[in-house]
PDB file of N, CA and C in Angstrom:
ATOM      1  N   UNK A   1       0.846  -1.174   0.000  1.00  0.00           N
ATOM      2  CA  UNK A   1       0.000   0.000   0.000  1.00  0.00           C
ATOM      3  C   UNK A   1       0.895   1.243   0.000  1.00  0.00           C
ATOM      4  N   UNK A   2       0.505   2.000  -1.241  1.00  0.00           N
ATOM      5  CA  UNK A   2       0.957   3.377  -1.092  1.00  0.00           C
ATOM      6  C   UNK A   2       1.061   4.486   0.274  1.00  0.00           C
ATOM      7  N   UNK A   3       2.046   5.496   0.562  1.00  0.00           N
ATOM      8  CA  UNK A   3       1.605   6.141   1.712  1.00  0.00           C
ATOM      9  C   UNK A   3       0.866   7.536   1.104  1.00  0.00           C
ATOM     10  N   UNK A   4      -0.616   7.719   0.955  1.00  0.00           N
ATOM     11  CA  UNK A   4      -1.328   8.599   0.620  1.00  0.00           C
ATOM     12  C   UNK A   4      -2.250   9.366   1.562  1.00  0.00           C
ATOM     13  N   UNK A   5      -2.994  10.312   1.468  1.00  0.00           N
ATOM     14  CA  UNK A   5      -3.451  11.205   2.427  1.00  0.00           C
ATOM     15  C   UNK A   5      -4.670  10.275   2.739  1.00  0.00           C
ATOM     16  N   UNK A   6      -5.104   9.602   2.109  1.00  0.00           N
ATOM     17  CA  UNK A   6      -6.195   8.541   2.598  1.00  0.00           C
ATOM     18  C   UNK A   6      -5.814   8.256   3.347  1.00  0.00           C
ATOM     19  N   UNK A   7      -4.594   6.921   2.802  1.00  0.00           N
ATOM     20  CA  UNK A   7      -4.342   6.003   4.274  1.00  0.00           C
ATOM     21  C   UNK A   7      -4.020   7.268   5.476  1.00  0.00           C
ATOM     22  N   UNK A   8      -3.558   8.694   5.597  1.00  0.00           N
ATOM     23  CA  UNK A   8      -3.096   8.933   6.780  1.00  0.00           C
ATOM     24  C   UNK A   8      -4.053   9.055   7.574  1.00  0.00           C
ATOM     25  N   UNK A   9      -5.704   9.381   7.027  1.00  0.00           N
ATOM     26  CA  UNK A   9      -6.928   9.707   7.111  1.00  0.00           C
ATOM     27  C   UNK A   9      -7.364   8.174   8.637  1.00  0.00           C
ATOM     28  N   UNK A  10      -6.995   7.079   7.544  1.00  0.00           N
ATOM     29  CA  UNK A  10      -7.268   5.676   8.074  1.00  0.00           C
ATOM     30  C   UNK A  10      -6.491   5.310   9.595  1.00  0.00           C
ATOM     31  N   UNK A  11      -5.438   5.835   9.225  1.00  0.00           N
ATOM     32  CA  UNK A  11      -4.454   5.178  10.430  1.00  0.00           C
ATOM     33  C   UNK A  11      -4.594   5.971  11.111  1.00  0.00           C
ATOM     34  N   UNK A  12      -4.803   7.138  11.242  1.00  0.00           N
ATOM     35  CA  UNK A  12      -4.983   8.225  12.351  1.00  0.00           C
ATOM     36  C   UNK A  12      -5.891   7.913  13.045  1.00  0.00           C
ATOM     37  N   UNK A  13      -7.577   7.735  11.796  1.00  0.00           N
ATOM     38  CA  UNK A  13      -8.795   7.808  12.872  1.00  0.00           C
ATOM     39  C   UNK A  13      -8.628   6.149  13.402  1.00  0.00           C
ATOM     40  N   UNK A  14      -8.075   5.191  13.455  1.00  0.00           N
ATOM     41  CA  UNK A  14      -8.282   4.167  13.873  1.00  0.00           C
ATOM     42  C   UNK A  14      -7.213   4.139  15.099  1.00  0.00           C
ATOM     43  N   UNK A  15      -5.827   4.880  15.075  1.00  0.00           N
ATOM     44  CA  UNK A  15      -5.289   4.804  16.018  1.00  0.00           C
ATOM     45  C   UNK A  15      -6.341   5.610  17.148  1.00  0.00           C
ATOM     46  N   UNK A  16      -7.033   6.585  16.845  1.00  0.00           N
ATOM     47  CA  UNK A  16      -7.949   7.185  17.669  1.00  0.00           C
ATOM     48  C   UNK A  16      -9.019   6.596  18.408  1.00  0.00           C
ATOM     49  N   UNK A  17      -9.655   5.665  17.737  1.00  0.00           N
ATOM     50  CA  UNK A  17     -10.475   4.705  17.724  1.00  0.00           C
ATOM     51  C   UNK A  17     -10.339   3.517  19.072  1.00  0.00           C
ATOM     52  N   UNK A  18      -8.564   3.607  18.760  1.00  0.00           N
ATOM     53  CA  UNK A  18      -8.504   2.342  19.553  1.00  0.00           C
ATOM     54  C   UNK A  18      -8.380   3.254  20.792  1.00  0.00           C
ATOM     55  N   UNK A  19      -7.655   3.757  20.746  1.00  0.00           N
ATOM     56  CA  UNK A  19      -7.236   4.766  22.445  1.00  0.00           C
ATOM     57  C   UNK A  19      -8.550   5.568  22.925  1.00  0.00           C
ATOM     58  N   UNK A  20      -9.546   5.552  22.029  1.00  0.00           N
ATOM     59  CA  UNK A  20     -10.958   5.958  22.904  1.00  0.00           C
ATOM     60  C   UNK A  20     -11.906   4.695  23.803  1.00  0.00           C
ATOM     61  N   UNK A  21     -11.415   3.737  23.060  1.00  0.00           N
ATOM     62  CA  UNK A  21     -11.976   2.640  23.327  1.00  0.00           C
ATOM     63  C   UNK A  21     -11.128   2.163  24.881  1.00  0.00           C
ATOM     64  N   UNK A  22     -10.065   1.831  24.981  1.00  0.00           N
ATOM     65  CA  UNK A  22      -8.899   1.452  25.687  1.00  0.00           C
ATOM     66  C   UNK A  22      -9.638   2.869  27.184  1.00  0.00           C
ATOM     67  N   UNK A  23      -9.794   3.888  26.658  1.00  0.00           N
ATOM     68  CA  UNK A  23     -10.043   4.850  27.768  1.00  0.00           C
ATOM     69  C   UNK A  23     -11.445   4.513  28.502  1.00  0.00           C
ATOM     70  N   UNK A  24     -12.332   3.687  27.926  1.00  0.00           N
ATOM     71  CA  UNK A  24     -13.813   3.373  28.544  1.00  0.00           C
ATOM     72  C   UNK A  24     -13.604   2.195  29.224  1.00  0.00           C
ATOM     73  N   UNK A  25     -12.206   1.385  29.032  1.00  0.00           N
ATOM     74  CA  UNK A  25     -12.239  -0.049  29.954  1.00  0.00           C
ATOM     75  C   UNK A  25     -11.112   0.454  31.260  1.00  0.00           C
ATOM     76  N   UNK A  26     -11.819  -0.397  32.019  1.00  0.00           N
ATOM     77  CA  UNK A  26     -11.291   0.042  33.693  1.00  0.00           C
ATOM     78  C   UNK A  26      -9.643  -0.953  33.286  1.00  0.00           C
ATOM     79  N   UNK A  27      -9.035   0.240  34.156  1.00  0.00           N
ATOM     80  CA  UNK A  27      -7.452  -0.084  34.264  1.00  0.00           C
ATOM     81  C   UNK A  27      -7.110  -1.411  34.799  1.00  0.00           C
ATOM     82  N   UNK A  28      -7.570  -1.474  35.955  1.00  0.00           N
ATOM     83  CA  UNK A  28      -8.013  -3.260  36.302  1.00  0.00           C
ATOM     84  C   UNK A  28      -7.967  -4.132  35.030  1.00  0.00           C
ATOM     85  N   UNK A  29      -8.893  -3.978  34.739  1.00  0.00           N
ATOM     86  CA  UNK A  29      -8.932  -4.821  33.153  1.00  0.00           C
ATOM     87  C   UNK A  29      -8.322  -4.834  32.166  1.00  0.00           C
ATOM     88  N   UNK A  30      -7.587  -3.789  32.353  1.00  0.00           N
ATOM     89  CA  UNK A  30      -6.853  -3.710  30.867  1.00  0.00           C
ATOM     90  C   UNK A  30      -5.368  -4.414  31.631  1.00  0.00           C
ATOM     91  N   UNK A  31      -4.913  -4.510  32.489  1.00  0.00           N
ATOM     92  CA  UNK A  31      -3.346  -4.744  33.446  1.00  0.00           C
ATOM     93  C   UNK A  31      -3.728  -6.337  33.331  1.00  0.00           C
ATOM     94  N   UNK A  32      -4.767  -6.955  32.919  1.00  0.00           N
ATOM     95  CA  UNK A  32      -4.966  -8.389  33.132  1.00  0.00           C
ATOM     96  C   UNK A  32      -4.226  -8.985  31.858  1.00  0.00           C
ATOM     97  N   UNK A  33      -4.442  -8.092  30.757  1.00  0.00           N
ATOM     98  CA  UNK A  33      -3.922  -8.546  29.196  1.00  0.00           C
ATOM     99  C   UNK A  33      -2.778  -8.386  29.054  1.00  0.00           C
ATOM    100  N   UNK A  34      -2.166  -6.966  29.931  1.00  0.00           N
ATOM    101  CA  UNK A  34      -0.232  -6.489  29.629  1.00  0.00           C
ATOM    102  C   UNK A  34      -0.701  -5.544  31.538  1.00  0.00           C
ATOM    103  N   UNK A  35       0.359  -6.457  32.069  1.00  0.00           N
ATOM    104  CA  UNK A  35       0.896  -6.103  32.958  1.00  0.00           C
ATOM    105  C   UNK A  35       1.083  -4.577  33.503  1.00  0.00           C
ATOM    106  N   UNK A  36       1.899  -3.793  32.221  1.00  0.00           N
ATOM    107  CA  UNK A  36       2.333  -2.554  32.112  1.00  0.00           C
ATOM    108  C   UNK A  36       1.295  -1.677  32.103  1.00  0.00           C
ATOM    109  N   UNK A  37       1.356  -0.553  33.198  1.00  0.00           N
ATOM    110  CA  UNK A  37       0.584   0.489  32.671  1.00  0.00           C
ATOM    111  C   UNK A  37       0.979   1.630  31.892  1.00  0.00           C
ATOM    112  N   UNK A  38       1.776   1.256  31.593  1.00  0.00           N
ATOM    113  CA  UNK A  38       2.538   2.711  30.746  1.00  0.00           C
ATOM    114  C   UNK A  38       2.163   2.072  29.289  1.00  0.00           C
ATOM    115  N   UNK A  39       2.136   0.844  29.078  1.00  0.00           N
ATOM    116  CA  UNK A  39       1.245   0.232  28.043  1.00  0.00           C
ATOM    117  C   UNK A  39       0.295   0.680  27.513  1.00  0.00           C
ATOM    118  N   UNK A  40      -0.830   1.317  28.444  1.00  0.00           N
ATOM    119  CA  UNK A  40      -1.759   1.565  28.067  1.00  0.00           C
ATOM    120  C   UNK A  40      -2.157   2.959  28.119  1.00  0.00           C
ATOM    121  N   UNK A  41      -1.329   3.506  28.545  1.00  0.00           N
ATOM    122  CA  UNK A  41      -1.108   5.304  28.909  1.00  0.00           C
ATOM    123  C   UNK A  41      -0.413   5.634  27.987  1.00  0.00           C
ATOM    124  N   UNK A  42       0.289   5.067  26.977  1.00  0.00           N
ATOM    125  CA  UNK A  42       0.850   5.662  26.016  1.00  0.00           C
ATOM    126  C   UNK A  42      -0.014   5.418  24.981  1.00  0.00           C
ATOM    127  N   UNK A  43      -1.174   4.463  24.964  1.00  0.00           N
ATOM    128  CA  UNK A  43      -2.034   4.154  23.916  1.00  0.00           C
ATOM    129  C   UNK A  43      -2.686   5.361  23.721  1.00  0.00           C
ATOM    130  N   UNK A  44      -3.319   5.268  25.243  1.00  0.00           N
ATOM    131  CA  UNK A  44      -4.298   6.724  25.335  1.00  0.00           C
ATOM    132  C   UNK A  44      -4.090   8.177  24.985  1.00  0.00           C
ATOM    133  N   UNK A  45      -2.131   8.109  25.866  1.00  0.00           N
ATOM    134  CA  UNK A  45      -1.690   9.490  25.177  1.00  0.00           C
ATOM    135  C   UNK A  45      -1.831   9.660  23.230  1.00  0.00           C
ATOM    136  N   UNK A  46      -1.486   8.757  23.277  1.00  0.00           N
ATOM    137  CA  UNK A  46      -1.073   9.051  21.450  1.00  0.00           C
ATOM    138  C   UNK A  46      -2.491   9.355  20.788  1.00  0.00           C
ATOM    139  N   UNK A  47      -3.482   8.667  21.534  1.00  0.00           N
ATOM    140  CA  UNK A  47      -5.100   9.054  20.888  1.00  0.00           C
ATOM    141  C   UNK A  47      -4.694  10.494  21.202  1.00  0.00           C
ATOM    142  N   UNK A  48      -4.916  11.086  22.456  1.00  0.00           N
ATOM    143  CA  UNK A  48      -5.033  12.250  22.966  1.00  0.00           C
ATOM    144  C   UNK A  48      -4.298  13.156  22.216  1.00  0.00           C
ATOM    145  N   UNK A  49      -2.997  13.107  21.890  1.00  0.00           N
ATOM    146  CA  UNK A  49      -2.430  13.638  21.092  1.00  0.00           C
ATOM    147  C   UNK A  49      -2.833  14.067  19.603  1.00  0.00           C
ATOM    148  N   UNK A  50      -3.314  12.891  19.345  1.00  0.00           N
ATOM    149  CA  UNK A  50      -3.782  13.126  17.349  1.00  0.00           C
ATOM    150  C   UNK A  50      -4.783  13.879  17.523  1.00  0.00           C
ATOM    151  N   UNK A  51      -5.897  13.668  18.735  1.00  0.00           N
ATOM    152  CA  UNK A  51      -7.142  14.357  19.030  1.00  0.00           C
ATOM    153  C   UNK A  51      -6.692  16.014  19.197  1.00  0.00           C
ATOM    154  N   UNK A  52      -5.838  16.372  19.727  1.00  0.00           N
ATOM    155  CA  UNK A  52      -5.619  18.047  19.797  1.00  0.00           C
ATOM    156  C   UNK A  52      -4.520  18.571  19.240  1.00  0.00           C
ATOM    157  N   UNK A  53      -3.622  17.903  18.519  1.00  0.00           N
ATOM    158  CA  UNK A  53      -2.690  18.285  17.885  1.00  0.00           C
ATOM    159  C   UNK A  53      -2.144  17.563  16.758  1.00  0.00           C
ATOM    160  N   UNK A  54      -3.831  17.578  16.039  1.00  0.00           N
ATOM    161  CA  UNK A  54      -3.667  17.198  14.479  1.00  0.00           C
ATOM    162  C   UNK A  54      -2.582  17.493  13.683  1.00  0.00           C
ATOM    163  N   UNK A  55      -2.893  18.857  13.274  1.00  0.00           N
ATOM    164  CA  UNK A  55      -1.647  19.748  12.996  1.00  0.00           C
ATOM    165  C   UNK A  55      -0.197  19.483  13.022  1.00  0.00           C
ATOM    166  N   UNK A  56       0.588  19.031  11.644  1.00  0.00           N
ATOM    167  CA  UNK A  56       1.792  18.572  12.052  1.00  0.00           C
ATOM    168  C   UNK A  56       2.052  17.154  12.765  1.00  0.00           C
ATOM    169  N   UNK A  57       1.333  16.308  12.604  1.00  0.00           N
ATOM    170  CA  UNK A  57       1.634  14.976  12.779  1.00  0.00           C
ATOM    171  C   UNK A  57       2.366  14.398  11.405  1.00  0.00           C
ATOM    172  N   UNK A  58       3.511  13.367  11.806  1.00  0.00           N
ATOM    173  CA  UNK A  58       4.413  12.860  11.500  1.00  0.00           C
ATOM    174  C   UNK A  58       3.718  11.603  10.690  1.00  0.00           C
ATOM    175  N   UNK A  59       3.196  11.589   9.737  1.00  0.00           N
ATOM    176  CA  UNK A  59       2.047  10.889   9.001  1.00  0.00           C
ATOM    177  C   UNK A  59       2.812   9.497   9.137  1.00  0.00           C
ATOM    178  N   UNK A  60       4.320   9.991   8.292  1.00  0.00           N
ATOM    179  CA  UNK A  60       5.382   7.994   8.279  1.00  0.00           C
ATOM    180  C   UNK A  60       5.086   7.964   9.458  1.00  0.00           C
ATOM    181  N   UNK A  61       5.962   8.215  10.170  1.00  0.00           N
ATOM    182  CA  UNK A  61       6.425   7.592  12.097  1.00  0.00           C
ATOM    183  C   UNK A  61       4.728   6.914  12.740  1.00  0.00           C
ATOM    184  N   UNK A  62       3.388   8.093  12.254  1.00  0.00           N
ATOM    185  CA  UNK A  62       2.649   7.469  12.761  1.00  0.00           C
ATOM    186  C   UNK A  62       1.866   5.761  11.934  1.00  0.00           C
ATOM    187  N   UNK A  63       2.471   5.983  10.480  1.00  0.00           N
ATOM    188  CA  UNK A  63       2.347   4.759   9.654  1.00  0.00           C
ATOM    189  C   UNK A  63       3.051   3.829  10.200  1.00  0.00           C
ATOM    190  N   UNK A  64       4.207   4.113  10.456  1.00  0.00           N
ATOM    191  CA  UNK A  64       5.152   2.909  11.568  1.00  0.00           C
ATOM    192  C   UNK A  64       4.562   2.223  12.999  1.00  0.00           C
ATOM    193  N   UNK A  65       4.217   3.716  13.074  1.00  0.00           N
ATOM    194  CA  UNK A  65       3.747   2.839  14.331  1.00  0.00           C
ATOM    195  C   UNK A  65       2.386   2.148  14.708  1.00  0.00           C
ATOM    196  N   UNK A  66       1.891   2.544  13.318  1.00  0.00           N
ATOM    197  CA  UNK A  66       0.220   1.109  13.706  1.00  0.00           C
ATOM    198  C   UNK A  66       0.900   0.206  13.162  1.00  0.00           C
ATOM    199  N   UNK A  67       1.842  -0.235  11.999  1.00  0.00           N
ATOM    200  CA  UNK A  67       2.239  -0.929  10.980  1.00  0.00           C
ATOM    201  C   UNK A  67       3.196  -2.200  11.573  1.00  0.00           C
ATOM    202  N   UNK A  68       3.041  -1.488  13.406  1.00  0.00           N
ATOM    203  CA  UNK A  68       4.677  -2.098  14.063  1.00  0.00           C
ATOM    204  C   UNK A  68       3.440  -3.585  14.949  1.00  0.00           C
ATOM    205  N   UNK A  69       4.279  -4.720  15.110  1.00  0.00           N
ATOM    206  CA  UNK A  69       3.092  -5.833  15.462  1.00  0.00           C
ATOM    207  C   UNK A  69       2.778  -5.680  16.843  1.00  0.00           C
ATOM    208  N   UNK A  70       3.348  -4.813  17.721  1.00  0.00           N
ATOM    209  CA  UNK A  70       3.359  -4.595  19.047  1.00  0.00           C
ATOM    210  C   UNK A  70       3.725  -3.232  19.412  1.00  0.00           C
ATOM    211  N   UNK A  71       2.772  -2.219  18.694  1.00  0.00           N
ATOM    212  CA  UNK A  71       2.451  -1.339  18.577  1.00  0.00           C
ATOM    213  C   UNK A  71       2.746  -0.412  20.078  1.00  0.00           C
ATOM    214  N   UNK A  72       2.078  -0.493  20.805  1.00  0.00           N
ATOM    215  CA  UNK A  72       2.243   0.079  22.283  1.00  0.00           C
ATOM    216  C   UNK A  72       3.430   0.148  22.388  1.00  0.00           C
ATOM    217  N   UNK A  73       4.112  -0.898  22.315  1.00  0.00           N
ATOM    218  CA  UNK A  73       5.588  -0.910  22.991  1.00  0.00           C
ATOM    219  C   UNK A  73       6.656   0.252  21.766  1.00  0.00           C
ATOM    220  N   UNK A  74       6.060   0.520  20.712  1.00  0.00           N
ATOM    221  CA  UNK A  74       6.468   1.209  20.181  1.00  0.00           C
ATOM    222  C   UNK A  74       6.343   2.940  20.303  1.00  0.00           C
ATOM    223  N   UNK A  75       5.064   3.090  20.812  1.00  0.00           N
ATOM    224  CA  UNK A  75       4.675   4.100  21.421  1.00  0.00           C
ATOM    225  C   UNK A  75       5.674   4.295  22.768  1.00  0.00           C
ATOM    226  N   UNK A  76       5.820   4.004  23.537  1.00  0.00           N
ATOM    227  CA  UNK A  76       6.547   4.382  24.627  1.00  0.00           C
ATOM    228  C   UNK A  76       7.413   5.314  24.451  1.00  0.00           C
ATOM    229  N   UNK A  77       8.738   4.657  23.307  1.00  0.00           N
ATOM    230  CA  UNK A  77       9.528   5.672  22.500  1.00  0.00           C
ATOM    231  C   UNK A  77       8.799   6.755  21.358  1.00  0.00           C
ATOM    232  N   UNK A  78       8.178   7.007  20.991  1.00  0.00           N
ATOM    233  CA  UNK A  78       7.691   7.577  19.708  1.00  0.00           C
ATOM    234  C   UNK A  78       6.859   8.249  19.626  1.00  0.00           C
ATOM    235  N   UNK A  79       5.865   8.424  20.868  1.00  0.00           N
ATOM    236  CA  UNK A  79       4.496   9.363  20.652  1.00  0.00           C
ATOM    237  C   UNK A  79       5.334  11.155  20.627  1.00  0.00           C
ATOM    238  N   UNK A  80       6.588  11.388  21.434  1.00  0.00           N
ATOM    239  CA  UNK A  80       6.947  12.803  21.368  1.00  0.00           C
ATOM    240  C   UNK A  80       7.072  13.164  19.769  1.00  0.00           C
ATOM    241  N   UNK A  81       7.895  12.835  19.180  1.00  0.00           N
ATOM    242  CA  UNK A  81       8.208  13.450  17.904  1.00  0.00           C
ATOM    243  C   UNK A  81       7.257  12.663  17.004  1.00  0.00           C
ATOM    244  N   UNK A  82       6.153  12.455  17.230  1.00  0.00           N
ATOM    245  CA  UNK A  82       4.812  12.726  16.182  1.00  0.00           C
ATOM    246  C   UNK A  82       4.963  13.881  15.613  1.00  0.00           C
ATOM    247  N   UNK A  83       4.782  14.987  16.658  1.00  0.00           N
ATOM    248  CA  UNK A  83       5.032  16.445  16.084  1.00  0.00           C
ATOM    249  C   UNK A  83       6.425  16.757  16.666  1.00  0.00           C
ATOM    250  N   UNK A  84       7.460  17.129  15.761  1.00  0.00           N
ATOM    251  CA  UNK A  84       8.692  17.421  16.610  1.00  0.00           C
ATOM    252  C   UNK A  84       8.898  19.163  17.527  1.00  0.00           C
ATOM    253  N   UNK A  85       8.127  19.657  17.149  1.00  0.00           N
ATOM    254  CA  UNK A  85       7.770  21.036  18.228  1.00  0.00           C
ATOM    255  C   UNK A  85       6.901  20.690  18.764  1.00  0.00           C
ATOM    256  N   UNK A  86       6.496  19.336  19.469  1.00  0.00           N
ATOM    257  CA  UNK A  86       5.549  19.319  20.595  1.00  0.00           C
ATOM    258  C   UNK A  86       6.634  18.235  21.546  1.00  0.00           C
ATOM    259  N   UNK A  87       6.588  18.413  22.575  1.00  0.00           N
ATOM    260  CA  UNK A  87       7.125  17.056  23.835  1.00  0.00           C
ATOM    261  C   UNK A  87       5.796  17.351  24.688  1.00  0.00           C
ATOM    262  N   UNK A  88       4.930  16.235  25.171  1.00  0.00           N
ATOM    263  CA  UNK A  88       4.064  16.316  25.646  1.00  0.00           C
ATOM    264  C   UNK A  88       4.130  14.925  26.595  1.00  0.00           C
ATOM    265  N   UNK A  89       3.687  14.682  28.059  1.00  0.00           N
ATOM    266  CA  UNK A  89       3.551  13.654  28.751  1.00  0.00           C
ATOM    267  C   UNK A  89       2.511  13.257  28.687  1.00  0.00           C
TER     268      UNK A  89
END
């Protein structure tokens, strides 16, 4: 698959998708599947992120990182320089 403004359309709203979803299940529950909570706080951040600071997202890096098979763990390193004038916790 080509990298086109569609797909960035796709991978964005679905990375969004998932980290809205991930935010309605109790933390309890989610620590039963991956241990880590930074696992799942970086899921959420990176939704949170695309959600208010569309603008200047890193379309590849964020293609990499749905594209990566264990995605989260890729996030840990990678949600800052989505936008490289943003560092956000």
């Amino acid at each position: 698959m080509t990298f086109t403004s569609d797909l960035n359309e796709i991978v964005n709203y679905n990375i969004m998708i998932i980290g809205e979803a991930i935010s309605k299940i109790d933390m309890r529950t989610l620590l039963k599947y991956n241990n880590d909570k930074k696992y799942w706080l970086n899921i959420k951040g990176t939704r949170n992120f695309l959600i208010h600071e569309y603008h200047g997202v890193d379309y590849k890096l964020l293609y990499k990182i749905a594209t990566t098979l264990c995605f989260a763990t890729f996030f840990s390193s990678t949600v800052a320089p989505l936008k490289s004038t943003t560092i956000f916790s």
